[in-house]
Protein backbone atom coordinates (compact mmCIF):
# COMPACT_ATOMS: atom_id res chain seq x y z
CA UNK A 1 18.89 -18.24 -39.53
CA UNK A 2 20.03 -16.61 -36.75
CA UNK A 3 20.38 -13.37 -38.91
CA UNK A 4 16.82 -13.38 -40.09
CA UNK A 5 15.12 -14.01 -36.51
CA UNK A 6 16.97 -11.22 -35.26
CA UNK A 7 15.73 -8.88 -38.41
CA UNK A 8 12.34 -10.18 -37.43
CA UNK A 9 12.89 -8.45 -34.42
CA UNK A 10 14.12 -5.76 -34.94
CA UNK A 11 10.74 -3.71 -36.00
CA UNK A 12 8.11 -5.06 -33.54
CA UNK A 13 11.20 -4.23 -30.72
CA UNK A 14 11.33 -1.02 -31.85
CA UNK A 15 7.63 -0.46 -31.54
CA UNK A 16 7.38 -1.73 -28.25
CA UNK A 17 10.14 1.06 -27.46
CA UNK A 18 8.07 3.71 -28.39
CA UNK A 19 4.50 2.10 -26.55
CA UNK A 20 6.47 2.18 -23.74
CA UNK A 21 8.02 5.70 -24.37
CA UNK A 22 4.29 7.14 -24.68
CA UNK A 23 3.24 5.17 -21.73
CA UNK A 24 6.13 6.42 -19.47
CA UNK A 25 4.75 9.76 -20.73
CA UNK A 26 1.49 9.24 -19.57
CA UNK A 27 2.10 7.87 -16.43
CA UNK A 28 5.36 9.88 -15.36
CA UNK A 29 4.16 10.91 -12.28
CA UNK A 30 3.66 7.33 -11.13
CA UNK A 31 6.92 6.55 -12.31
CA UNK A 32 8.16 9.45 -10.57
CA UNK A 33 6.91 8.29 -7.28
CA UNK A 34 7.48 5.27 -7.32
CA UNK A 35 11.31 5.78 -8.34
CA UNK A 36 11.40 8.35 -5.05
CA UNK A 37 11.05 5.35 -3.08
CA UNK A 38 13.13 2.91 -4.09
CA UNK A 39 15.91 5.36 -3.59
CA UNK A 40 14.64 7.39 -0.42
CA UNK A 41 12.67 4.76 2.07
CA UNK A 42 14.34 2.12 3.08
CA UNK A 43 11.61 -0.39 2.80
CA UNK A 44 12.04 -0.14 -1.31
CA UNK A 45 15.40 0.42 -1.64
CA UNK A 46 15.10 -4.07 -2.88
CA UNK A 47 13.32 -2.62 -5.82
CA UNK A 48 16.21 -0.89 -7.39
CA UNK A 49 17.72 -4.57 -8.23
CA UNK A 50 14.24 -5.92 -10.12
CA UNK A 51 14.20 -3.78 -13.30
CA UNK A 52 18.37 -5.52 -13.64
CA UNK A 53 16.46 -9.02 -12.51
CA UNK A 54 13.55 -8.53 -15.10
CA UNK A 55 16.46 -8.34 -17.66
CA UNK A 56 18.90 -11.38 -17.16
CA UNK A 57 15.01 -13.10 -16.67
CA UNK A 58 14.82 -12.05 -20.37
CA UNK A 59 18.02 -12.57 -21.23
CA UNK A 60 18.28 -16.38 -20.31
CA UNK A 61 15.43 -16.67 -22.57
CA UNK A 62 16.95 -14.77 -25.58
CA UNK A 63 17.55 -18.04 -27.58
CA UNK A 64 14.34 -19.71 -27.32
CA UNK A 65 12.78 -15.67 -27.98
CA UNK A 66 14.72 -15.41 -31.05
CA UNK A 67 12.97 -18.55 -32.73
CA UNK A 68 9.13 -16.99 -32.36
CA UNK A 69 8.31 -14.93 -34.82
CA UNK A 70 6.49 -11.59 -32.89
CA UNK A 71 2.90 -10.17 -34.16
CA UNK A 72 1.15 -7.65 -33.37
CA UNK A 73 -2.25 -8.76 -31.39
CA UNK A 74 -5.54 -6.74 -31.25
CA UNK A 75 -6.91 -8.65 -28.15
CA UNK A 76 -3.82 -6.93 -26.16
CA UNK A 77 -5.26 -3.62 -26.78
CA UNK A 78 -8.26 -4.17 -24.49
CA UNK A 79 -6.06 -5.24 -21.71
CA UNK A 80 -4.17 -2.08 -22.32
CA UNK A 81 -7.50 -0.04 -22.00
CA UNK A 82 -8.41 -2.17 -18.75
CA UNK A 83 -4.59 -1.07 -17.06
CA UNK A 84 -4.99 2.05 -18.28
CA UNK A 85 -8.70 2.21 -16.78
CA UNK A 86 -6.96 1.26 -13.46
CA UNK A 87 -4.43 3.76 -13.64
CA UNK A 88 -7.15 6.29 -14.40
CA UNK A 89 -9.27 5.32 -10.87
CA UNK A 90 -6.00 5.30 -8.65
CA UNK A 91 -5.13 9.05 -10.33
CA UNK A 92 -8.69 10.38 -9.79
CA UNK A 93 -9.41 9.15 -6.51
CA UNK A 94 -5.25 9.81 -5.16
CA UNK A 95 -4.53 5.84 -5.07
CA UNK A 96 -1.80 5.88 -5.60
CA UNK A 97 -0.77 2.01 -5.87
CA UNK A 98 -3.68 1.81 -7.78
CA UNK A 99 -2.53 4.40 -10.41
CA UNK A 100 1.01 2.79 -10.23
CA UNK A 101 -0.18 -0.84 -10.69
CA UNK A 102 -2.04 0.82 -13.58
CA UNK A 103 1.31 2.01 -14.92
CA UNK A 104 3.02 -0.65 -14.52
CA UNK A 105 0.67 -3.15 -16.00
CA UNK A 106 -0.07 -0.80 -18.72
CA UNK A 107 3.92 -1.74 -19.97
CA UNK A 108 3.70 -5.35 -19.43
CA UNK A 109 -0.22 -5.10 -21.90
CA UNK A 110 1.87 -3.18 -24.56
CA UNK A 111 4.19 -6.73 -24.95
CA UNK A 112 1.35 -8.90 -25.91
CA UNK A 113 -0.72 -6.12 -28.15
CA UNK A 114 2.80 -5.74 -30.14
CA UNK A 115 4.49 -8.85 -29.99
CA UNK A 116 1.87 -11.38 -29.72
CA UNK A 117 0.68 -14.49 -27.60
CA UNK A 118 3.28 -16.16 -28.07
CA UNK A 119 6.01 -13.88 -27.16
CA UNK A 120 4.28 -13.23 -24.07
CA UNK A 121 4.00 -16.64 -23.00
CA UNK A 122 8.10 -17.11 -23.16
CA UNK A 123 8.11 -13.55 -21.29
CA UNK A 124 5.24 -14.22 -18.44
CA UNK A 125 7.53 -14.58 -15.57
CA UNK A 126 9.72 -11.73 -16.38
CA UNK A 127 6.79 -9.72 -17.06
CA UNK A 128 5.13 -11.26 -13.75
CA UNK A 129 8.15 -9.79 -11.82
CA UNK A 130 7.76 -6.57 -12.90
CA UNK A 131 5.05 -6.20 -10.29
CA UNK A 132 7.62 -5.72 -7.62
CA UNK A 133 8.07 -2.40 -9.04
CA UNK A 134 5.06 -0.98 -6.90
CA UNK A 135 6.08 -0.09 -3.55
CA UNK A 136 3.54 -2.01 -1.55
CA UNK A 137 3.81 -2.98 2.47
CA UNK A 138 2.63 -0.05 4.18
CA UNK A 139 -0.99 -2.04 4.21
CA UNK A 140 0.69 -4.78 6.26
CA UNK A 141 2.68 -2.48 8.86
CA UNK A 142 -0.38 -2.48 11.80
CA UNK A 143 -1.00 -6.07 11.65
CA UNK A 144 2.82 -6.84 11.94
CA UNK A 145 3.30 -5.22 14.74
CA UNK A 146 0.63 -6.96 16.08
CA UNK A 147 2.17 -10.09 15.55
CA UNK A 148 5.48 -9.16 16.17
CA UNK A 149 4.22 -7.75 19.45
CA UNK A 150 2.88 -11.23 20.61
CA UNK A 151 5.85 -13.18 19.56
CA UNK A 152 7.94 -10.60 21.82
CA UNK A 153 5.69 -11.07 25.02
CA UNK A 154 5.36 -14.63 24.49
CA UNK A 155 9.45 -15.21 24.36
CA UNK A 156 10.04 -12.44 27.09
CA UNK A 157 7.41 -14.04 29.37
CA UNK A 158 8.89 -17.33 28.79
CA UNK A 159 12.75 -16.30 29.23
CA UNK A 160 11.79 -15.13 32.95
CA UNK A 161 10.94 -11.67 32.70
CA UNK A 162 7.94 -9.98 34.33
CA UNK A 163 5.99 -8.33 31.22
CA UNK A 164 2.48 -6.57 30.24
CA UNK A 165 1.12 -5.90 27.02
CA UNK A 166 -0.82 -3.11 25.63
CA UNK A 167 -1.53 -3.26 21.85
CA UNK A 168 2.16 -2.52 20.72
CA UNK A 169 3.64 -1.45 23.80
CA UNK A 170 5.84 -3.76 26.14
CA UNK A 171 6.36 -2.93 30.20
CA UNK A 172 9.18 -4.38 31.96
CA UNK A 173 11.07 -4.13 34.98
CA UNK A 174 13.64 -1.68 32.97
CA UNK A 175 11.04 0.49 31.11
CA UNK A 176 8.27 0.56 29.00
CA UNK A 177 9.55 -0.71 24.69
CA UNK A 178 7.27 -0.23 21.71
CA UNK A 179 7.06 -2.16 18.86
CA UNK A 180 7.46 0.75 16.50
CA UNK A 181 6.02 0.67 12.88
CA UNK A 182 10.12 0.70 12.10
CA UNK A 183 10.16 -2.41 14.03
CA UNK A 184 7.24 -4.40 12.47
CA UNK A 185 9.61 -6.33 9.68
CA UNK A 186 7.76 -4.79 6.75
CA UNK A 187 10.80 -4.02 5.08
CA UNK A 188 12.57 -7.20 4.99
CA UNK A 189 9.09 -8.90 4.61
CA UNK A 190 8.24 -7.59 0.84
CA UNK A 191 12.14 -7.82 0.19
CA UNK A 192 12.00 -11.51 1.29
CA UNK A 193 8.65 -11.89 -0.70
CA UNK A 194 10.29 -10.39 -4.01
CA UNK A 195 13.61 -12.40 -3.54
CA UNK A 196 11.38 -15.86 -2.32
CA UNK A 197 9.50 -15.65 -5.71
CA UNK A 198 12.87 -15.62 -7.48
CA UNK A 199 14.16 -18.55 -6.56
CA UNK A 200 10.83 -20.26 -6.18
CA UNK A 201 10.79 -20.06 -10.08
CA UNK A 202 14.44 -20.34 -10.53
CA UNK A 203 15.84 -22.90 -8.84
CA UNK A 204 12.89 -25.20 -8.57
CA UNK A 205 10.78 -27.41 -11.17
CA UNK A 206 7.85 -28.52 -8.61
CA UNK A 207 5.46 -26.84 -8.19
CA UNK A 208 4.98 -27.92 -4.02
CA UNK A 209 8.62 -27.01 -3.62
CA UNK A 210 8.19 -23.63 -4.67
CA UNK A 211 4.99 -23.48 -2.54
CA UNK A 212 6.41 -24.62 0.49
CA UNK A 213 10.16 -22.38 -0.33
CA UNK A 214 8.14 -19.39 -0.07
CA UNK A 215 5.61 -20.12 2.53
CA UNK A 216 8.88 -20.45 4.38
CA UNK A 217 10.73 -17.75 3.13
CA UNK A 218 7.37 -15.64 4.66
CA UNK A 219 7.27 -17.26 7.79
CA UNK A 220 11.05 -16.59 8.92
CA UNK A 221 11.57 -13.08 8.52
CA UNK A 222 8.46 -12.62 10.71
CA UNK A 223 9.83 -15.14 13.05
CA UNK A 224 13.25 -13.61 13.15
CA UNK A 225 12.15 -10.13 13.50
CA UNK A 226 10.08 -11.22 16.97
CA UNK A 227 13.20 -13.33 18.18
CA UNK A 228 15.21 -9.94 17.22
CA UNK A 229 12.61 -7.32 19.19
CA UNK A 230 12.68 -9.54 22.24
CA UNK A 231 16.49 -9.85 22.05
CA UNK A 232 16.36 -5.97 22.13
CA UNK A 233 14.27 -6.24 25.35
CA UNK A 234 16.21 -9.34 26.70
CA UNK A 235 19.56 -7.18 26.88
CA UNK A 236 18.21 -3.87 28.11
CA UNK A 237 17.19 -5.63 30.87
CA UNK A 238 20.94 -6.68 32.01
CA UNK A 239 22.97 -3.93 30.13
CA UNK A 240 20.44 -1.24 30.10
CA UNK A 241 17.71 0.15 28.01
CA UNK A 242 20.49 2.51 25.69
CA UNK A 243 23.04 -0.34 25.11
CA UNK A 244 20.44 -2.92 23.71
CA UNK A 245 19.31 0.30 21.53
CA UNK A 246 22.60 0.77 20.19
CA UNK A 247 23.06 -2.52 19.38
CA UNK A 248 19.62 -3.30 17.67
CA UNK A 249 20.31 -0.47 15.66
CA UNK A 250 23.82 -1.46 14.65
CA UNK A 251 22.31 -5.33 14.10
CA UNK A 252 19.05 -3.96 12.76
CA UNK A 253 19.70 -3.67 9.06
CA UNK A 254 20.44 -5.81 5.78
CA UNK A 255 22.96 -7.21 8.16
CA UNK A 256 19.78 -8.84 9.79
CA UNK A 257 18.76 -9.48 6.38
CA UNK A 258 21.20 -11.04 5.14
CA UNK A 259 21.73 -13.58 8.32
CA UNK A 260 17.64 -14.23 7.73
CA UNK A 261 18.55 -15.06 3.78
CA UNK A 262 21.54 -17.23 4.38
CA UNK A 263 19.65 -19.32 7.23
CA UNK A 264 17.06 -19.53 3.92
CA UNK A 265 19.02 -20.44 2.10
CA UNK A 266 21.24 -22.74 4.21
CA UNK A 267 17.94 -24.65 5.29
CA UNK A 268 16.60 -25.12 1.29
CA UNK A 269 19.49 -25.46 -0.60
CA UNK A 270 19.94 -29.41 -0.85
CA UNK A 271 16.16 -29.23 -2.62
CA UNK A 272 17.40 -27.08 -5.62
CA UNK A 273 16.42 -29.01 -8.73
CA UNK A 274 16.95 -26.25 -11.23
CA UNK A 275 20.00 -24.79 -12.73
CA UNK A 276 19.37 -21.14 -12.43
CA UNK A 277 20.39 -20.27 -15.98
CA UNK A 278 17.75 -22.65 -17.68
CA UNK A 279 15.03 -20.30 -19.48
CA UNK A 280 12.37 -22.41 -18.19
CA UNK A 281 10.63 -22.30 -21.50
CA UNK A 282 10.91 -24.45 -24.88
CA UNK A 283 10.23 -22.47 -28.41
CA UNK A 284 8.82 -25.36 -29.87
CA UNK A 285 5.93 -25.99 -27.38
CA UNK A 286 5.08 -22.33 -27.44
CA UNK A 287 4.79 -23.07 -32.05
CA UNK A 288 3.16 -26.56 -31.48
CA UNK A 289 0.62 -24.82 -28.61
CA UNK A 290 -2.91 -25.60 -29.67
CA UNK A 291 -4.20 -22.94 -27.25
CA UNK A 292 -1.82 -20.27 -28.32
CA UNK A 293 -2.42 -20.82 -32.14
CA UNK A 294 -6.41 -20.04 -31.34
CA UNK A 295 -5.13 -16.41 -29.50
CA UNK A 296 -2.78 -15.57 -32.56
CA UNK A 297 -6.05 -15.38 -34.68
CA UNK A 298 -6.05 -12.01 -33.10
CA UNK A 299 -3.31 -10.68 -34.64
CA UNK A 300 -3.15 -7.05 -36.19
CA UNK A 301 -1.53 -5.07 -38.61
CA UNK A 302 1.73 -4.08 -36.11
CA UNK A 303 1.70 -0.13 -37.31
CA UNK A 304 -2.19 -0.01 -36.68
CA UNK A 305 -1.37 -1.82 -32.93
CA UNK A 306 0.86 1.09 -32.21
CA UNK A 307 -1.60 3.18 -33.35
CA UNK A 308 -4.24 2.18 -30.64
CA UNK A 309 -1.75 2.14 -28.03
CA UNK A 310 -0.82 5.90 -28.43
CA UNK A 311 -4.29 6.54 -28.98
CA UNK A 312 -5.53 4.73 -25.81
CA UNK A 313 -2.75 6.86 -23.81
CA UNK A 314 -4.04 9.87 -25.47
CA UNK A 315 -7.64 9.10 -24.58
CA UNK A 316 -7.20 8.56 -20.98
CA UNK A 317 -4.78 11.41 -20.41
CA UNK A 318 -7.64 13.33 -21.70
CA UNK A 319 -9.93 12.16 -19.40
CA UNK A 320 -7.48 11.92 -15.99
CA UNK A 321 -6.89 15.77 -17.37
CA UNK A 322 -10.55 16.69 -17.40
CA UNK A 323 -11.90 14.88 -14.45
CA UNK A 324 -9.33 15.66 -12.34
CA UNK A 325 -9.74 19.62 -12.13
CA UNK A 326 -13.96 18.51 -10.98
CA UNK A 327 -14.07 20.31 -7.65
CA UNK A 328 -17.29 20.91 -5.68
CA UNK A 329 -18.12 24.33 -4.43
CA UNK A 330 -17.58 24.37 -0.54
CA UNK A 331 -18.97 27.89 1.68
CA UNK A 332 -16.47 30.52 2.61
CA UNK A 333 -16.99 29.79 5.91
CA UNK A 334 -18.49 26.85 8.19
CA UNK A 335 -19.37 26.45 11.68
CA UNK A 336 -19.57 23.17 14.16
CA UNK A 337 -23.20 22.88 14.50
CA UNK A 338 -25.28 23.05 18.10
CA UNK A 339 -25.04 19.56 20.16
CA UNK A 340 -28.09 19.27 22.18
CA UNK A 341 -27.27 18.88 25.83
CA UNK A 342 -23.59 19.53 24.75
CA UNK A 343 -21.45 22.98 25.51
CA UNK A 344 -18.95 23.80 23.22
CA UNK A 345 -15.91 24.73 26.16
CA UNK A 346 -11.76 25.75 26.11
CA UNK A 347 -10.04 23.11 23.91
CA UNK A 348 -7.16 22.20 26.34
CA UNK A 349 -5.99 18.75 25.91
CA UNK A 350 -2.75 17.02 28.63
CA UNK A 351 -1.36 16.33 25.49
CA UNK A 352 -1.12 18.60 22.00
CA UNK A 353 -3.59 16.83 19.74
CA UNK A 354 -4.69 18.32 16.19
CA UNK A 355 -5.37 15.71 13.48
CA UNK A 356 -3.91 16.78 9.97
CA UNK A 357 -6.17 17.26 6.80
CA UNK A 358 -3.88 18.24 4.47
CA UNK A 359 -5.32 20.11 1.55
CA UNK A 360 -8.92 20.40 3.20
CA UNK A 361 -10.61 23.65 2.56
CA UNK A 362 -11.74 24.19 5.94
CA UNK A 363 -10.65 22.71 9.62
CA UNK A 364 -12.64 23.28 12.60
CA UNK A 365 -11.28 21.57 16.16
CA UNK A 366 -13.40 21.90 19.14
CA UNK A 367 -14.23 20.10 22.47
CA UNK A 368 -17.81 19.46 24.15
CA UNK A 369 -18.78 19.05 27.40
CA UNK A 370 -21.94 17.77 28.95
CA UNK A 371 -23.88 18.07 32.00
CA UNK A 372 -22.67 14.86 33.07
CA UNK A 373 -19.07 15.67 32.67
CA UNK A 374 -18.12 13.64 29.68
CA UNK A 375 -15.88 14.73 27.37
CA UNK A 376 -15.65 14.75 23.45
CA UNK A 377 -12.89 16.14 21.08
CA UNK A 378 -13.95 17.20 17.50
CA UNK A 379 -12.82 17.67 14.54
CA UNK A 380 -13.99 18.44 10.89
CA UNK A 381 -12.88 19.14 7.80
CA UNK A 382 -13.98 19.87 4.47
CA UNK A 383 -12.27 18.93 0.99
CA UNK A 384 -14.07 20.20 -1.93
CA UNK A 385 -12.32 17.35 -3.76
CA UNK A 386 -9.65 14.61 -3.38
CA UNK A 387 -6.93 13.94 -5.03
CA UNK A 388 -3.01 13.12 -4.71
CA UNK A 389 -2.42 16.00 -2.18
CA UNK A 390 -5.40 16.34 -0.24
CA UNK A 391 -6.35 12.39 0.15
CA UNK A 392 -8.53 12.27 3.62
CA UNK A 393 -7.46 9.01 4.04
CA UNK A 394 -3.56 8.31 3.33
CA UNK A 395 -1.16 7.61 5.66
CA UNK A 396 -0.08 10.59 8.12
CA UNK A 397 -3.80 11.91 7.61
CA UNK A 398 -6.40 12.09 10.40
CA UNK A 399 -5.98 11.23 13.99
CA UNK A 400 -2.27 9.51 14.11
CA UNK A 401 -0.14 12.50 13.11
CA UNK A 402 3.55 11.66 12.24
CA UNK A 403 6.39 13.12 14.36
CA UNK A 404 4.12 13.79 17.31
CA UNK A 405 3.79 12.31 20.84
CA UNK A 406 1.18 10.16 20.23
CA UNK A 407 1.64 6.43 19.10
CA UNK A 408 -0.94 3.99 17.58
CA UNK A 409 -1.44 0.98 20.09
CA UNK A 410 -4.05 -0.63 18.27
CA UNK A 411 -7.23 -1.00 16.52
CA UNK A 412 -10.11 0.02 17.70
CA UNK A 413 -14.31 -0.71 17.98
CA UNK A 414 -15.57 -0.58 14.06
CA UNK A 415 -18.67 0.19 13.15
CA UNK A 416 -20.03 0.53 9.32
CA UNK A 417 -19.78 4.75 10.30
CA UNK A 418 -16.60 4.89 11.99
CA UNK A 419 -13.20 3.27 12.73
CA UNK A 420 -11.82 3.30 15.64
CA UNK A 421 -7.95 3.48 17.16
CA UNK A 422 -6.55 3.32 20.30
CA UNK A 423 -3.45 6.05 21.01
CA UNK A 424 -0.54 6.55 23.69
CA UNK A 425 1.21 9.62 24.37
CA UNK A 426 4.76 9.72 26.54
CA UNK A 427 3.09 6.11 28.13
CA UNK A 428 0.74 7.53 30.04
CA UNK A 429 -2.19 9.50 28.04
CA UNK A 430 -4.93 7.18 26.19
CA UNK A 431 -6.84 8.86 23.50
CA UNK A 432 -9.90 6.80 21.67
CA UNK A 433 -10.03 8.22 18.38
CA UNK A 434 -13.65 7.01 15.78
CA UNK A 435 -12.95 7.96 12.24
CA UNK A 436 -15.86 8.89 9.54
CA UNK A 437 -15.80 10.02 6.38
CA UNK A 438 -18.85 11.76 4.12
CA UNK A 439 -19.61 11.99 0.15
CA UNK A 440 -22.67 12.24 -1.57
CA UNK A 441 -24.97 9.57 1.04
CA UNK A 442 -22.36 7.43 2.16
CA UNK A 443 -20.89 7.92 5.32
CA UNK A 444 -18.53 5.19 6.38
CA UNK A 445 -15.10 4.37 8.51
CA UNK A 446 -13.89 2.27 5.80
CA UNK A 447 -11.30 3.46 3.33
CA UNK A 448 -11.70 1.32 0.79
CA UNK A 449 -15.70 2.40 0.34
CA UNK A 450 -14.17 5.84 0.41
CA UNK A 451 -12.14 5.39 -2.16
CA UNK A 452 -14.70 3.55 -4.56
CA UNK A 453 -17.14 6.53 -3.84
CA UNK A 454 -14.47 9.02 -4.71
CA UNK A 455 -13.26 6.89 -7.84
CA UNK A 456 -17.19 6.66 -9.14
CA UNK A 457 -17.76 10.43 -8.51
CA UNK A 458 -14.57 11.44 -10.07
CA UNK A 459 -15.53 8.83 -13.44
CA UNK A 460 -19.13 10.26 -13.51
CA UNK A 461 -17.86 14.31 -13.39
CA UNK A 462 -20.03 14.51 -10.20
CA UNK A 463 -18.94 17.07 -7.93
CA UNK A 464 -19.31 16.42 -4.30
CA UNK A 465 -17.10 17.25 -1.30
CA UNK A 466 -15.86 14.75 1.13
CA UNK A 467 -15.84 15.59 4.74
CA UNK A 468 -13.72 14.08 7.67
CA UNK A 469 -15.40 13.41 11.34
CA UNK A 470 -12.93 12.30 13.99
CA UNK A 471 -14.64 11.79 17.57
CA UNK A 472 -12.42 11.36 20.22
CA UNK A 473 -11.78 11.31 24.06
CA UNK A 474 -8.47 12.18 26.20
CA UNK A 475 -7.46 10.04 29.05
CA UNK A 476 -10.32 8.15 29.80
CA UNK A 477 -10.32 4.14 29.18
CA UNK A 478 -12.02 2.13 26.03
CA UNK A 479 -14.87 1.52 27.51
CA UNK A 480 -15.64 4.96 29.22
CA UNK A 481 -14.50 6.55 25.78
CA UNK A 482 -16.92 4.56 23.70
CA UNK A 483 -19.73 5.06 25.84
CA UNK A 484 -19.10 9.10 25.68
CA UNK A 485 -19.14 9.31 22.29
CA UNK A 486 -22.12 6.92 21.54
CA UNK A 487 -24.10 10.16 23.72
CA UNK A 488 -22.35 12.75 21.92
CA UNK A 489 -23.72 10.95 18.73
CA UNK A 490 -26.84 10.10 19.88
CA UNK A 491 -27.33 13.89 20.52
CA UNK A 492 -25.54 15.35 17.61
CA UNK A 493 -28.37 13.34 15.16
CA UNK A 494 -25.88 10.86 13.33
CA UNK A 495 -22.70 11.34 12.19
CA UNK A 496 -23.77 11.42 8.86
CA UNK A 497 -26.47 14.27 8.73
CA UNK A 498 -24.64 16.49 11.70
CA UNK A 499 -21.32 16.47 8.85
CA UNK A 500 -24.19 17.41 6.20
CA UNK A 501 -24.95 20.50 8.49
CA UNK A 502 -21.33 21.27 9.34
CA UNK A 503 -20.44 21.52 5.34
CA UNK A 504 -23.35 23.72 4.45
CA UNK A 505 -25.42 21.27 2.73
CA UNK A 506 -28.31 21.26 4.90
């Protein structure tokens, strides 16, 4: 019996190798990326254990596998089309964990559209897991500081010590602490999330236990990474500012991680129901399954399944090929256009201040100056298209530059044209920074709209160029910043039809 399963298997296994083969082909890049991560930045490096995880998942289940018989399932090709579709926005408009969420899910479609409903269901949690392949967290990194920022002040104004708050940055008696973007718990918080999951599914049959495991396994590496900042700022302020650095860096690693996880685990254990090893799935519900027997009526000849998967990869690597090499034509040369009432004068900033546009065709900075005496900083630039390596809006783009004196301290006004920041350089220099971006008729300070204008121009062959607008003021509070630049827009026309003139399109 055994013997006869396993030369059931042997064919549809063999097709899946080679969907997946073609699929890695297609999406390479992504898988490229991606694998840069986990090895270079430390905030991936948990996701070089999943793809071992995702196998003993598989494995534990290899005796209940072995006694489904796998078919090939035509339904499974149109959720192959609808990753693939994803992977094609996220590569055409440079989003790039939407193109590798595309890539990934693209390898868990090809299981059910070659082995069948059935299959699948004894696979969904492995295949679930795989998820944790895409690097994600970055998102998350400005609100956790945030938070971790408030836990700090509330435990160092509590423990005695004389504190004041600024967005991320932390005054006391002993010197002024930031709660750096290394410093927001990120890293430990997706690792915690990927390992919480885990056990969630593998060491517990409820349902509410796993709910409550993981809202707790959430909750305490935040926790613990505020208790850990403030102890940072606790010590400095009896053994000096570069002991309690040295030692947050020595304690600051998967040494902190791995005290958070065994307090997890230390606190849970007794309510372990589940023996790890247990596959968590029965063969013979999955064959008596009412539900399941209606999606097998699907099923498909297994060569012609194949056939549409290396088809579908070959019709969308057509199209990423095509679309992607859609550029707009962009002049030579621009200009900043005239300001009414405003003097273009010496750009001199207190502090070095050039926003990066990497890729853009053209960059102008400048700085205006009214009869009143107000200030404004601009810059433009002009893309002729976006892409991977010339994305207006990734990280390290625009106003916050990397490796520079200035610091983000926190969000700030929005409005539906621009999005505003608040930055710190060496402590003591405030710059309010209003973001906008332009395509086609949509100017906005959001980056998701961005990105669905790009993704929609990109689909449709349109070629338009996007333009960056970043209006910002040097040393002068919120308040006094916002109201400068609400004149300097007010007198420019609109952000929207003054970027228009800058790019040569009016």
């Amino acid at each position: 019996m055994t013997d006869r399963v396993a030369d059931g298997w042997r064919l549809p296994l063999a097709r899946l190798g080679l969907a997946w083969l073609t699929l890695f082909l297609l999406t390479g890049r992504d898988w490229l990326t991606m694998a840069d991560k986990w090895w270079n930045v430390s905030t991936y490096n948990h996701v070089l254990f999943v793809p071992p995880i995702v196998g003993w998942l598989v494995w534990n289940r290899r005796r209940e596998l072995a006694r489904l018989v796998p078919q090939a399932w035509g339904p499974g090709l149109v959720l192959l089309a609808g990753a693939l579709f994803l992977w094609l926005l996220g590569t055409l408009a440079g989003v790039n964990s939407a193109s590798q969420l595309g890539a990934v899910l693209a390898l868990q479609a090809a299981v059910p559209a070659l082995l069948g409903p059935r299959v699948t269901a004894g696979l969904v949690f492995p295949l679930a897991y795989m998820l944790f392949l895409v690097p994600f967290g970055d998102e998350l990194v400005p609100a956790l500081q945030m938070v971790t920022a408030d836990i700090v002040i509330w435990l160092t104004r509590i423990s005695g010590i004389p504190a004041h708050i600024e967005g991320v940055f932390i005054d006391t008696p002993v010197g002024l602490f930031e709660v750096a973007e290394a410093c927001s718990g990120v890293q430990f918080l997706v690792a915690m999330l990927a390992l919480g999951v885990l056990i969630a599914q593998t060491c517990f049959r409820s349902w509410g236990r796993r709910i409550a495991f993981l809202a707790f396994a959430l909750a305490l590496p935040i926790l613990a990474n505020g208790v850990r900042a403030w102890g940072t700022i606790y010590i400095a302020q009896f053994q000096g500012i570069a002991f309690a650095e040295g030692f947050d860096h020595i304690f600051y690693g998967w040494i902190f991680f791995a005290l958070v996880v065994g307090i997890l685990l230390a606190l849970t254990w007794r309510w372990f129901d589940r023996d790890p090893e247990d596959p968590g799935i029965d063969a013979q519900t999955l064959l008596n399954s009412r539900a399941l027997g209606q999606l097998s009526r699907g099923a498909v000849g297994a060569n012609a399944a194949l056939a549409g998967v290396v088809a579908l990869a070959a019709g969308f690597a057509l199209w990423a090929g095509y679309a992607s090499r859609i550029e707009a034509d962009v002049p030579a040369r621009i200009a900043l256009p005239a300001v009414p009432g405003w003097q273009q004068v010496d750009y001199n900033p207190q502090v070095d201040w050039a926003p990066r546009a990497s890729g853009a065709a053209h960059r102008l900075l400048a700085r205006y100056r009214n009869d009143a005496g107000d200030e404004v900083d601009v810059f433009f630039a002009l893309y002729p298209a976006q892409g991977d390596a010339r994305d207006a809006s990734a990280y390290g783009e625009g106003a916050l530059v990397p490796d520079t004196p200035w610091r983000w301290v926190e969000p700030g006004r929005h409005s539906p044209e621009a999005a505003g920041e608040v930055l710190l350089a060496n402590g003591t220099v405030p710059r309010i920074a209003e973001t906008s971006w332009r395509t086609g008729d949509l100017t906005t300070g959001s980056v998701v709209r961005l990105k669905l204008a790009t993704m929609r121009d990109r689909l449709l062959l349109r070629r338009r160029p996007t333009a960056t607008l970043i209006l910002s003021v040097e040393g002068r509070n919120a308040e006094a910043s916002a109201e400068a630049i609400d004149r300097f827009v007010a007198a420019m026309g609109g952000r929207g039809a003054w970027m228009d003139r800058a790019a040569g399109l009016r």
